[in-house]
C-alpha atoms as a PDB file:
ATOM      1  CA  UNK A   1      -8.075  15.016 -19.093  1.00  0.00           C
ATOM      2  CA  UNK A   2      -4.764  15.009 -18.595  1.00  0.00           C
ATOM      3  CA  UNK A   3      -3.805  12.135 -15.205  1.00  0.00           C
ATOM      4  CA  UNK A   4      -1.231  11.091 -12.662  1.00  0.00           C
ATOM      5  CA  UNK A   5       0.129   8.505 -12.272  1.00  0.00           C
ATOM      6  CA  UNK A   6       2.754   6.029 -10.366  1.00  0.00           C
ATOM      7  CA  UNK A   7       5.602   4.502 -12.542  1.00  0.00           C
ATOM      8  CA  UNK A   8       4.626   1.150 -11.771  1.00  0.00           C
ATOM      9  CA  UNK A   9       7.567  -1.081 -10.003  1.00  0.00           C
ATOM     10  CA  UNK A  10       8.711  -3.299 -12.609  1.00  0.00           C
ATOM     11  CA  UNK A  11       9.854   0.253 -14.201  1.00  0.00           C
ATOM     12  CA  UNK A  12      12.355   1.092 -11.950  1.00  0.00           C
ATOM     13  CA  UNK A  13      12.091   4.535 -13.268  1.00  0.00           C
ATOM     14  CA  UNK A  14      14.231   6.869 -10.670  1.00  0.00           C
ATOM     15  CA  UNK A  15      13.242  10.229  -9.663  1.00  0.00           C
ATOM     16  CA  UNK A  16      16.300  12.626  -8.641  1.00  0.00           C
ATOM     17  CA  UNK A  17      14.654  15.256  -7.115  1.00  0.00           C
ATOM     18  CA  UNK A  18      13.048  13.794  -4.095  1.00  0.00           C
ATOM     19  CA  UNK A  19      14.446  15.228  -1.064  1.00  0.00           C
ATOM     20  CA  UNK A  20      16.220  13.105   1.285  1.00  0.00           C
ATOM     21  CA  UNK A  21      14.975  12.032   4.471  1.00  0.00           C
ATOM     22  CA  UNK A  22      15.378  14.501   7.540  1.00  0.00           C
ATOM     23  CA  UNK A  23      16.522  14.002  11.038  1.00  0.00           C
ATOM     24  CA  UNK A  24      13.663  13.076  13.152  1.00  0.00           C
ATOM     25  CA  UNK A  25      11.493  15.798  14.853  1.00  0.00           C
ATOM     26  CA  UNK A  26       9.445  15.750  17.644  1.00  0.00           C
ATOM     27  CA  UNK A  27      10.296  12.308  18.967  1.00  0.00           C
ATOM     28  CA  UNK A  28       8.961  11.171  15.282  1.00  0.00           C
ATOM     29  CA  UNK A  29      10.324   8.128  12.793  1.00  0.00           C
ATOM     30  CA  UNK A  30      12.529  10.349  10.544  1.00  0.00           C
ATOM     31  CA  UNK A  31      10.575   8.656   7.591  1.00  0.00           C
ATOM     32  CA  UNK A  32       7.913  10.684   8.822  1.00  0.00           C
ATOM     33  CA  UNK A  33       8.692  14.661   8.792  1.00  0.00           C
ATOM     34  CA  UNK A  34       9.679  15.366   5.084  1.00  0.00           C
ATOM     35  CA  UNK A  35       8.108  12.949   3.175  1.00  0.00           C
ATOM     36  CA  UNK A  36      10.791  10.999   0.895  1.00  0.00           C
ATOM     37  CA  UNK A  37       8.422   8.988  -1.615  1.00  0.00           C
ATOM     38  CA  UNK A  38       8.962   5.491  -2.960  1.00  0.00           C
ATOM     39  CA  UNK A  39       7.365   5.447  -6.029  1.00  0.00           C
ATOM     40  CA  UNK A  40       7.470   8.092  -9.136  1.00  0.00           C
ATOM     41  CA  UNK A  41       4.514  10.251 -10.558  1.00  0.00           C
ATOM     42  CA  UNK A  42       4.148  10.374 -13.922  1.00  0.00           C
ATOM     43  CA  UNK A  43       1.061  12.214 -16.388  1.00  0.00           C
ATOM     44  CA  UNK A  44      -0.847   9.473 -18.447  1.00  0.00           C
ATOM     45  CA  UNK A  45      -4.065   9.064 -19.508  1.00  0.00           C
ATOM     46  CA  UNK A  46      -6.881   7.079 -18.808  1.00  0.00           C
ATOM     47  CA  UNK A  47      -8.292   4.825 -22.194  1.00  0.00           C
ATOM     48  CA  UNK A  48     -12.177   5.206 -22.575  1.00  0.00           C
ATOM     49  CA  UNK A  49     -12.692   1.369 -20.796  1.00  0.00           C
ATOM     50  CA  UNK A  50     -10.784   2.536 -17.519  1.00  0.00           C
ATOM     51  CA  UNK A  51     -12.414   6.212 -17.927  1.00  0.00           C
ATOM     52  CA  UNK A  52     -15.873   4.484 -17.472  1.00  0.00           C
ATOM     53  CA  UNK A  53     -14.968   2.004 -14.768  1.00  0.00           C
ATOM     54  CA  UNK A  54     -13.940   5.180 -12.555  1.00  0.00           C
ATOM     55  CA  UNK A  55     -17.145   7.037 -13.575  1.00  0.00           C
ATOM     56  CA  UNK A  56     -18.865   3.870 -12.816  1.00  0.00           C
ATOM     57  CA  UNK A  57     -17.581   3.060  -9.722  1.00  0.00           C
ATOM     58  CA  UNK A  58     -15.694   5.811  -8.024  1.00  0.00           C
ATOM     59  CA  UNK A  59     -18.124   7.257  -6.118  1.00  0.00           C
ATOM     60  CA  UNK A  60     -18.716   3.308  -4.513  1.00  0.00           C
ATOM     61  CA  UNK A  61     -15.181   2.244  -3.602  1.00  0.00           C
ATOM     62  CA  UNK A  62     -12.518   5.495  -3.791  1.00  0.00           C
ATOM     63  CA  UNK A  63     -12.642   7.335   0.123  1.00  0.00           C
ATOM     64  CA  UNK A  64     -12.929  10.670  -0.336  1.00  0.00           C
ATOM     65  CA  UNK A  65     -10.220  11.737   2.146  1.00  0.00           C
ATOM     66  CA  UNK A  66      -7.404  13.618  -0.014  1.00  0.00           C
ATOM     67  CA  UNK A  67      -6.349  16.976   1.141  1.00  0.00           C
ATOM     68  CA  UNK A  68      -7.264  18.511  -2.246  1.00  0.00           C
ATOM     69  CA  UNK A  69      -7.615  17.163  -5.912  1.00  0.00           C
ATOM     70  CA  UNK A  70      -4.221  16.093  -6.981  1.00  0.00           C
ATOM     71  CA  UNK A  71      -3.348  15.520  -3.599  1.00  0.00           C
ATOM     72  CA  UNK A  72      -1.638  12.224  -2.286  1.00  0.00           C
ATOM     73  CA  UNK A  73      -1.840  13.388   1.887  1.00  0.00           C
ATOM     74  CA  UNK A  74      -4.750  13.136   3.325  1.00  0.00           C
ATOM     75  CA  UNK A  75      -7.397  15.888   5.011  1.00  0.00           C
ATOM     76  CA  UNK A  76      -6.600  17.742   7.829  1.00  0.00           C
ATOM     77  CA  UNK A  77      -8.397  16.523  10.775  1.00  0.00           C
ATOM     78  CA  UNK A  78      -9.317  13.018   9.588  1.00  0.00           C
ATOM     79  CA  UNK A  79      -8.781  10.113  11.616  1.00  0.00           C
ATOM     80  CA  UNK A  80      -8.617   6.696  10.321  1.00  0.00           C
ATOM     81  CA  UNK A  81     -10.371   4.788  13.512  1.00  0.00           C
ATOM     82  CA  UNK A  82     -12.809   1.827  14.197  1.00  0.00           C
ATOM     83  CA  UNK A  83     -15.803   4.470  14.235  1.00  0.00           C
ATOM     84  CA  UNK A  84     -14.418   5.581  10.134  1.00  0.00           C
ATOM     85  CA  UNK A  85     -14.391   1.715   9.338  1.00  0.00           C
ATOM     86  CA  UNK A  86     -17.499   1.017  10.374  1.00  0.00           C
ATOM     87  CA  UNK A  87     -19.264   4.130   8.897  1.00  0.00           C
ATOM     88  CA  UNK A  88     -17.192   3.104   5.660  1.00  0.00           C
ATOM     89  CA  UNK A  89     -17.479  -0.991   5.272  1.00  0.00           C
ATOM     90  CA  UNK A  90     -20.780  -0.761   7.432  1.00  0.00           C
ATOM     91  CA  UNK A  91     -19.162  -3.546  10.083  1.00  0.00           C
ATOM     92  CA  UNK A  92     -16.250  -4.001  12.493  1.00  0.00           C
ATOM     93  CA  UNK A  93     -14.814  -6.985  10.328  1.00  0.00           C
ATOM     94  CA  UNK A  94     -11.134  -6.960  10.666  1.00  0.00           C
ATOM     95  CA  UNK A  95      -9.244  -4.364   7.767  1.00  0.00           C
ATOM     96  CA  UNK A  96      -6.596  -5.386   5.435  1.00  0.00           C
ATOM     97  CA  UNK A  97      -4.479  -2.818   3.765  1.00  0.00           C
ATOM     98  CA  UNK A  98      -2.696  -3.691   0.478  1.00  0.00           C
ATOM     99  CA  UNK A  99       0.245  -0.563  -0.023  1.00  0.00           C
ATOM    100  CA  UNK A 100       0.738  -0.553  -3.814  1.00  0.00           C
ATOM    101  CA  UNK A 101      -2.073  -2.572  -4.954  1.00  0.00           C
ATOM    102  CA  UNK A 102      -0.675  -2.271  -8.864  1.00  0.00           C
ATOM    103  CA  UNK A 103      -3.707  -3.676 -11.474  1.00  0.00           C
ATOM    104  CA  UNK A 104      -5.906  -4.875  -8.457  1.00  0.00           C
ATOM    105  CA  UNK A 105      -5.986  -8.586  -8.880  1.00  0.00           C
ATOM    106  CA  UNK A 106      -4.539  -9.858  -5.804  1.00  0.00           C
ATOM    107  CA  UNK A 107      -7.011  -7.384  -3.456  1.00  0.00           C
ATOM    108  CA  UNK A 108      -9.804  -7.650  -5.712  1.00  0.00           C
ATOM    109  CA  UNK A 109      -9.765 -12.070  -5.470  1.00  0.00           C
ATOM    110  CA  UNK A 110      -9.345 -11.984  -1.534  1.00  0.00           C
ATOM    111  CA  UNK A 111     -12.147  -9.860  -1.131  1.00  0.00           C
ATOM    112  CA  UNK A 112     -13.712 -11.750  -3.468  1.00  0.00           C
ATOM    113  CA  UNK A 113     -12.915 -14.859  -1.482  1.00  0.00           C
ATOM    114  CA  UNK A 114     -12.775 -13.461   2.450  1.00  0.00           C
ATOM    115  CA  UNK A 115     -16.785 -11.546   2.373  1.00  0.00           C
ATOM    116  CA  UNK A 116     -15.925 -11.251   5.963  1.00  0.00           C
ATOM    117  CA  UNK A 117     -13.208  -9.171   5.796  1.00  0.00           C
ATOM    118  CA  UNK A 118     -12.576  -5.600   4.862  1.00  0.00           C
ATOM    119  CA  UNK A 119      -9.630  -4.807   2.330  1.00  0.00           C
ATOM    120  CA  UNK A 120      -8.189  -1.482   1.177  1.00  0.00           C
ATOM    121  CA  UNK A 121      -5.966  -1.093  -1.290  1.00  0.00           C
ATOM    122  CA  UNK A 122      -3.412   1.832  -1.257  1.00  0.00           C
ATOM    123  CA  UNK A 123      -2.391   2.722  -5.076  1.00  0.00           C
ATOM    124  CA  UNK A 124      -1.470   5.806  -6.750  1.00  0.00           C
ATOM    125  CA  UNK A 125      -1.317   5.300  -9.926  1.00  0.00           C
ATOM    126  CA  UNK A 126      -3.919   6.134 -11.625  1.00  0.00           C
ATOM    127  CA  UNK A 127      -4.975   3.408 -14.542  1.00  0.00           C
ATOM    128  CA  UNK A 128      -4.177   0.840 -11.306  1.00  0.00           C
ATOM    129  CA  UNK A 129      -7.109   2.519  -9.237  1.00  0.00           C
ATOM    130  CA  UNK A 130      -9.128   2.552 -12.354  1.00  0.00           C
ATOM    131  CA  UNK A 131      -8.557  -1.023 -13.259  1.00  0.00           C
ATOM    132  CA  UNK A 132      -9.184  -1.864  -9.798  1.00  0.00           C
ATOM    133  CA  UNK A 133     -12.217  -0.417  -9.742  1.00  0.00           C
ATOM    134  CA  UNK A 134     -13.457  -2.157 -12.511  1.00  0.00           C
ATOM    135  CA  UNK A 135     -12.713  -5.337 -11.121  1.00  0.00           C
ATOM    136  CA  UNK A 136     -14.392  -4.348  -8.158  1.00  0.00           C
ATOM    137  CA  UNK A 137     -17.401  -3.119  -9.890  1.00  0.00           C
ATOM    138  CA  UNK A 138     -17.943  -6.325 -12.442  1.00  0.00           C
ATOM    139  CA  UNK A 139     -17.924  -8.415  -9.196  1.00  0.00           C
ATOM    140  CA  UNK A 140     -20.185  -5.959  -6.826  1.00  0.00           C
ATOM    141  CA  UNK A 141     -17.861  -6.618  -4.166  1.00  0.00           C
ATOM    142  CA  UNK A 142     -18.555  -4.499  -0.630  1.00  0.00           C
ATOM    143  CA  UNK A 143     -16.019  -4.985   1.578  1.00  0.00           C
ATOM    144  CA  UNK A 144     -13.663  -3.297  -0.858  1.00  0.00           C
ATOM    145  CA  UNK A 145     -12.534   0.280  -0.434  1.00  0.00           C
ATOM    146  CA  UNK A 146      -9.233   2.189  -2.607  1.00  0.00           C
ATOM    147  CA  UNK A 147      -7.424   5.207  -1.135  1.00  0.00           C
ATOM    148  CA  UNK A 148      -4.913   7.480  -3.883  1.00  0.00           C
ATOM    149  CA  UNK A 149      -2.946   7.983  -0.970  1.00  0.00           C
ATOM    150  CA  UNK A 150       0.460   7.255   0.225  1.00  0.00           C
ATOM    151  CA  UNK A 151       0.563   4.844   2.797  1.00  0.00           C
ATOM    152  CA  UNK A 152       2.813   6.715   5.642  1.00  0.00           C
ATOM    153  CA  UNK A 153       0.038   9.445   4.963  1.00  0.00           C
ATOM    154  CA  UNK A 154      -2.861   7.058   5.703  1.00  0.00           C
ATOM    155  CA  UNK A 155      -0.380   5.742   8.793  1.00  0.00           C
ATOM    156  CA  UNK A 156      -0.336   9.048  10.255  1.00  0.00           C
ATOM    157  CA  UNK A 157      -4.355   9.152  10.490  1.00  0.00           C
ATOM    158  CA  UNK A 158      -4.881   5.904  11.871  1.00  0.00           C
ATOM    159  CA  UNK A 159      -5.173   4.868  15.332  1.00  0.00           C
ATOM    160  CA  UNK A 160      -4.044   1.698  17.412  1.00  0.00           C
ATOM    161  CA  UNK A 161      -5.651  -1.103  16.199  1.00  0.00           C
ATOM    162  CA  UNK A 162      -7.303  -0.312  13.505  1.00  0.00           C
ATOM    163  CA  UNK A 163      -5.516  -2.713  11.133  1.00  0.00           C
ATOM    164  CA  UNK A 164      -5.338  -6.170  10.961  1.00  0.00           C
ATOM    165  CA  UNK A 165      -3.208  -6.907   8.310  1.00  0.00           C
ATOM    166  CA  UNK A 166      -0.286  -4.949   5.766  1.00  0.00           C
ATOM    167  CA  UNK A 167       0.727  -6.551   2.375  1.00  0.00           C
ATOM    168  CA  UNK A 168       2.655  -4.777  -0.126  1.00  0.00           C
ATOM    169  CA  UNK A 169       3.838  -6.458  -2.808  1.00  0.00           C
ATOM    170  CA  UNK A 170       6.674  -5.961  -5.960  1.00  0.00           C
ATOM    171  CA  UNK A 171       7.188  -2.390  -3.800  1.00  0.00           C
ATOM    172  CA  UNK A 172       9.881  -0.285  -6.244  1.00  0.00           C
ATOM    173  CA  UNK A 173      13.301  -1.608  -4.834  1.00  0.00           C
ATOM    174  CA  UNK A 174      15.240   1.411  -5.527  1.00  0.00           C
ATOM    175  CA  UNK A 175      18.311  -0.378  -6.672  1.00  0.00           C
ATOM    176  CA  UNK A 176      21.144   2.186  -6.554  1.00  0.00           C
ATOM    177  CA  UNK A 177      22.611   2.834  -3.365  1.00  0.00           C
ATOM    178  CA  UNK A 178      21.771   6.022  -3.247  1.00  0.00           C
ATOM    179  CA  UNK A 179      17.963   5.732  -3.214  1.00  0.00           C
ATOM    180  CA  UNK A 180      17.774   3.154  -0.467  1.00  0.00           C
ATOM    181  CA  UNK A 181      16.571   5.904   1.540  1.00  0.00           C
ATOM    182  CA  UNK A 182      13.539   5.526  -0.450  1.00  0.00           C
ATOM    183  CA  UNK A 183      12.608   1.780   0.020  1.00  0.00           C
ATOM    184  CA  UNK A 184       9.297   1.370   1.689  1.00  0.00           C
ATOM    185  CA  UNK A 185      10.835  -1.193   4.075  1.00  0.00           C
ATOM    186  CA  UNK A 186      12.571   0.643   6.753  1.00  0.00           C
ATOM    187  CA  UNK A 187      13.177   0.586  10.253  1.00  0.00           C
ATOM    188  CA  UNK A 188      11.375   3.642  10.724  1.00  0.00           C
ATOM    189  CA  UNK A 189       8.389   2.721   8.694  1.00  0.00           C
ATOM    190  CA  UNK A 190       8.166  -0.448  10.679  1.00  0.00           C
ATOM    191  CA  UNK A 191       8.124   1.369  13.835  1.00  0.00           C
ATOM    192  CA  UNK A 192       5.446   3.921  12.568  1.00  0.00           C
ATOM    193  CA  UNK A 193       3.590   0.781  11.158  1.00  0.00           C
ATOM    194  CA  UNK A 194       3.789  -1.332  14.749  1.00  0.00           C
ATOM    195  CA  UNK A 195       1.492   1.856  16.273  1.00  0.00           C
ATOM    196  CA  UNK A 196      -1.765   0.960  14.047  1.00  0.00           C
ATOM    197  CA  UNK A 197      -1.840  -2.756  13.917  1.00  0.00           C
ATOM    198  CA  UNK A 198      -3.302  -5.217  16.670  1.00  0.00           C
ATOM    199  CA  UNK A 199      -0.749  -7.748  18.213  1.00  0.00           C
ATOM    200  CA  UNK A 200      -0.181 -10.283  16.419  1.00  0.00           C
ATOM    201  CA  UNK A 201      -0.879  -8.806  13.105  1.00  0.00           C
ATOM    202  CA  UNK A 202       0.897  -9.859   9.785  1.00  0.00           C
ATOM    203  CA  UNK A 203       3.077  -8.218   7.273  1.00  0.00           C
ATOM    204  CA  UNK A 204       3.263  -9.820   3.933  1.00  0.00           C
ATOM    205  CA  UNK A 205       5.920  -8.684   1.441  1.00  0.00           C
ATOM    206  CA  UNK A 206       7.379 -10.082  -1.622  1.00  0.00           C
ATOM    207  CA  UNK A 207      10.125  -8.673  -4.505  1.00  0.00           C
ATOM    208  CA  UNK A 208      11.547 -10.054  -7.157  1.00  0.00           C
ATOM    209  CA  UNK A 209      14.715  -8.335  -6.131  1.00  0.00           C
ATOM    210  CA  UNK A 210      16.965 -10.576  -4.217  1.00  0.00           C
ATOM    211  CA  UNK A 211      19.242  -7.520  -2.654  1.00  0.00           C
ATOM    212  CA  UNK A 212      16.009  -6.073  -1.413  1.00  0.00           C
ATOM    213  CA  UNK A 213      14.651  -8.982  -0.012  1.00  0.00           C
ATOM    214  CA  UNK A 214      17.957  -9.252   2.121  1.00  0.00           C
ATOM    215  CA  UNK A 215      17.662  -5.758   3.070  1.00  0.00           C
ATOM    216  CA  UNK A 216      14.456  -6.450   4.301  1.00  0.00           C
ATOM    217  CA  UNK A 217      15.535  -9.167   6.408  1.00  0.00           C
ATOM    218  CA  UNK A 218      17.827  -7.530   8.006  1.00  0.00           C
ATOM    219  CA  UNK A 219      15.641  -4.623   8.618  1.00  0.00           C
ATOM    220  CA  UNK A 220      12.831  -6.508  10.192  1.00  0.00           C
ATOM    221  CA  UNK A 221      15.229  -8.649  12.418  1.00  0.00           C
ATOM    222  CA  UNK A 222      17.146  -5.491  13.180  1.00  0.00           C
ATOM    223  CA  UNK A 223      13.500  -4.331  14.722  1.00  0.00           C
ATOM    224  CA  UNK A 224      12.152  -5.269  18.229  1.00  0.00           C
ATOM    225  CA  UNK A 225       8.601  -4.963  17.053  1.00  0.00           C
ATOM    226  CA  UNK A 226       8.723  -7.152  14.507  1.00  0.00           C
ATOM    227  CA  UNK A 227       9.714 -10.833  14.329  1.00  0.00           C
ATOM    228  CA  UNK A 228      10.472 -12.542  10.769  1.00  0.00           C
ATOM    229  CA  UNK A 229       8.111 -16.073  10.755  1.00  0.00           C
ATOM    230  CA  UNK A 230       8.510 -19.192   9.110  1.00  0.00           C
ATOM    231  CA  UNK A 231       6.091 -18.572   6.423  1.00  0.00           C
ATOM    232  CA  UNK A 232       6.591 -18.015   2.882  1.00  0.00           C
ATOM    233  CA  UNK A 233       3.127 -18.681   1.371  1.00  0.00           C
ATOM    234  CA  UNK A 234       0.748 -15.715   0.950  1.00  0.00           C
ATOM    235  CA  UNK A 235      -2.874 -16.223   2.371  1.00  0.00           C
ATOM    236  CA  UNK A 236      -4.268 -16.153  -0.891  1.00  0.00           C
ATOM    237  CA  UNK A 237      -2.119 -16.424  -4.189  1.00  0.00           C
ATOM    238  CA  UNK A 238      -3.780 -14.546  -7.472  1.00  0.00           C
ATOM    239  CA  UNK A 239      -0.801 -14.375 -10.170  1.00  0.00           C
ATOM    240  CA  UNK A 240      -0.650 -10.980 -11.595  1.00  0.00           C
ATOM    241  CA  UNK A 241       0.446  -9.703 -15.293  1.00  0.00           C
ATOM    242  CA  UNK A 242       3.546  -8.439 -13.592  1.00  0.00           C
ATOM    243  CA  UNK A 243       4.242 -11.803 -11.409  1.00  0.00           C
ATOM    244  CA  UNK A 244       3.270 -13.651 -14.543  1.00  0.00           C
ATOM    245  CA  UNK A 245       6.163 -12.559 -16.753  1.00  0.00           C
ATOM    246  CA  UNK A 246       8.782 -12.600 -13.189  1.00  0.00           C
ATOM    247  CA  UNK A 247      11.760 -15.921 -13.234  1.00  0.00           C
ATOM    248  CA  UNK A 248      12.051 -15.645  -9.627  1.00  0.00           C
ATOM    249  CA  UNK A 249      10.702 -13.926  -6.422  1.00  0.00           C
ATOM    250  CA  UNK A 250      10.377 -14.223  -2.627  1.00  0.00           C
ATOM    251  CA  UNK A 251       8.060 -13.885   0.087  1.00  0.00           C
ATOM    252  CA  UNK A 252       8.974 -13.210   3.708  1.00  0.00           C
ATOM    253  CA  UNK A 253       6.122 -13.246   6.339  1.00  0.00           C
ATOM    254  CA  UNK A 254       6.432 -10.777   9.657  1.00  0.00           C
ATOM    255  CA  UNK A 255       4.288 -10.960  12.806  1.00  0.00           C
ATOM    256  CA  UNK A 256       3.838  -7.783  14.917  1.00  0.00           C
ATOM    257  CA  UNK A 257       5.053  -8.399  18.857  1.00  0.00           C
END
């Protein structure tokens, strides 16, 4: 069967037709009303290993809450709340979301490591969910959940609080000028972002892409809920295929105020 999937990052693949971001409606983060995507569908398909892992294990750790097959928004009327997490992980532990969780090794060796935490990983691309799952699977982990959904959909269901915790790693940086409107980190996404974490929380991100990591920077210290920290280390550090094969990269750590 034919499959979606997300041009992963280190691709830089650039889509022209997404449509540019709109003035903002309602009082909302402009980010928020059309959507303007950072990453690229592509069709691909699954090899027989990664088709049985997501026979295997999909009905365990992928939440059914897409608006429709195909779909990357979620259901109308869901609500991503403390009541959801605990009918979901079965506790109140506090949740971790990874946005573009790529091959699933970083998410899938905290959980691993932290049983008393919940993670969810955020990935649209679909041999990444697959391989995650497997990983998942081998190791019987349960306070692992995936979503194929994009993240400012997911933000737009959830309610104050109900994350502890945002990492998003080797995001696409959208290089030409052009796209920046497409970069995950934006002021607008930081505000939207600040509504569903607890004080206090962190925000992890690291690129390989030195103009982005400026941009960054100056985004998050250009934003009153946000304040840039001294940190640099990641609370756990799993190298990836993709960081493996990387000369150089940086980490910036953010704490919600």
């Amino acid at each position: 069967m034919q499959q979606d999937e997300n041009t992963p990052n280190n691709g830089r693949e650039i889509e022209e037709n997404v449509p540019d971001v709109q003035p903002t409606v309602d009082g909302r983060p402009a980010l928020y009303g059309r959507k303007v995507l950072s990453f690229v569908r592509r069709s691909a398909r699954l090899d027989a290993r990664l088709q049985r892992a997501w026979d295997a294990y999909a009905d365990t750790y992928l939440l059914n809450i897409n608006a429709g097959e195909g779909s990357l928004d979620v259901r109308e009327g869901f609500v991503f709340d403390q009541a959801y997490i605990r009918e979901t992980w079965g506790n109140a532990n506090p949740l971790i979301v990874e946005i573009g969780s790529g091959q699933g090794e970083n998410v899938v060796a905290a959980a691993a490591s932290q049983p008393d935490v919940n993670f969810l990983a955020l990935e649209v691309y679909d041999p990444g969910v697959a391989h995650t799952l497997l990983l998942a699977g081998k190791q019987n982990l349960k306070n692992l959940r995936i979503a194929q959904i994009n993240a400012p959909e997911l933000f737009k269901a959830a309610v104050d609080g109900s994350i502890a915790e945002v990492w998003t790693f080797f995001p696409d940086p959208w290089p030409k000028e052009r796209h920046h409107k497409r970069r995950l980190m934006q002021g607008e996404f930081l505000d939207y972002l600040r509504q569903f974490v607890s004080g206090g929380a962190k925000l992890y991100f690291r690129t390989d892409y030195r103009e982005y990591f400026d941009w960054t920077v100056d985004v998050i210290n250009a934003n009153s809920n946000w304040r840039l920290t001294d940190e640099t280390e990641l609370p756990l550090e799993e190298v990836s295929q993709f960081q493996r094969i990387l000369p150089d990269f940086s980490t910036l750590v953010a704490e919600a105020v």
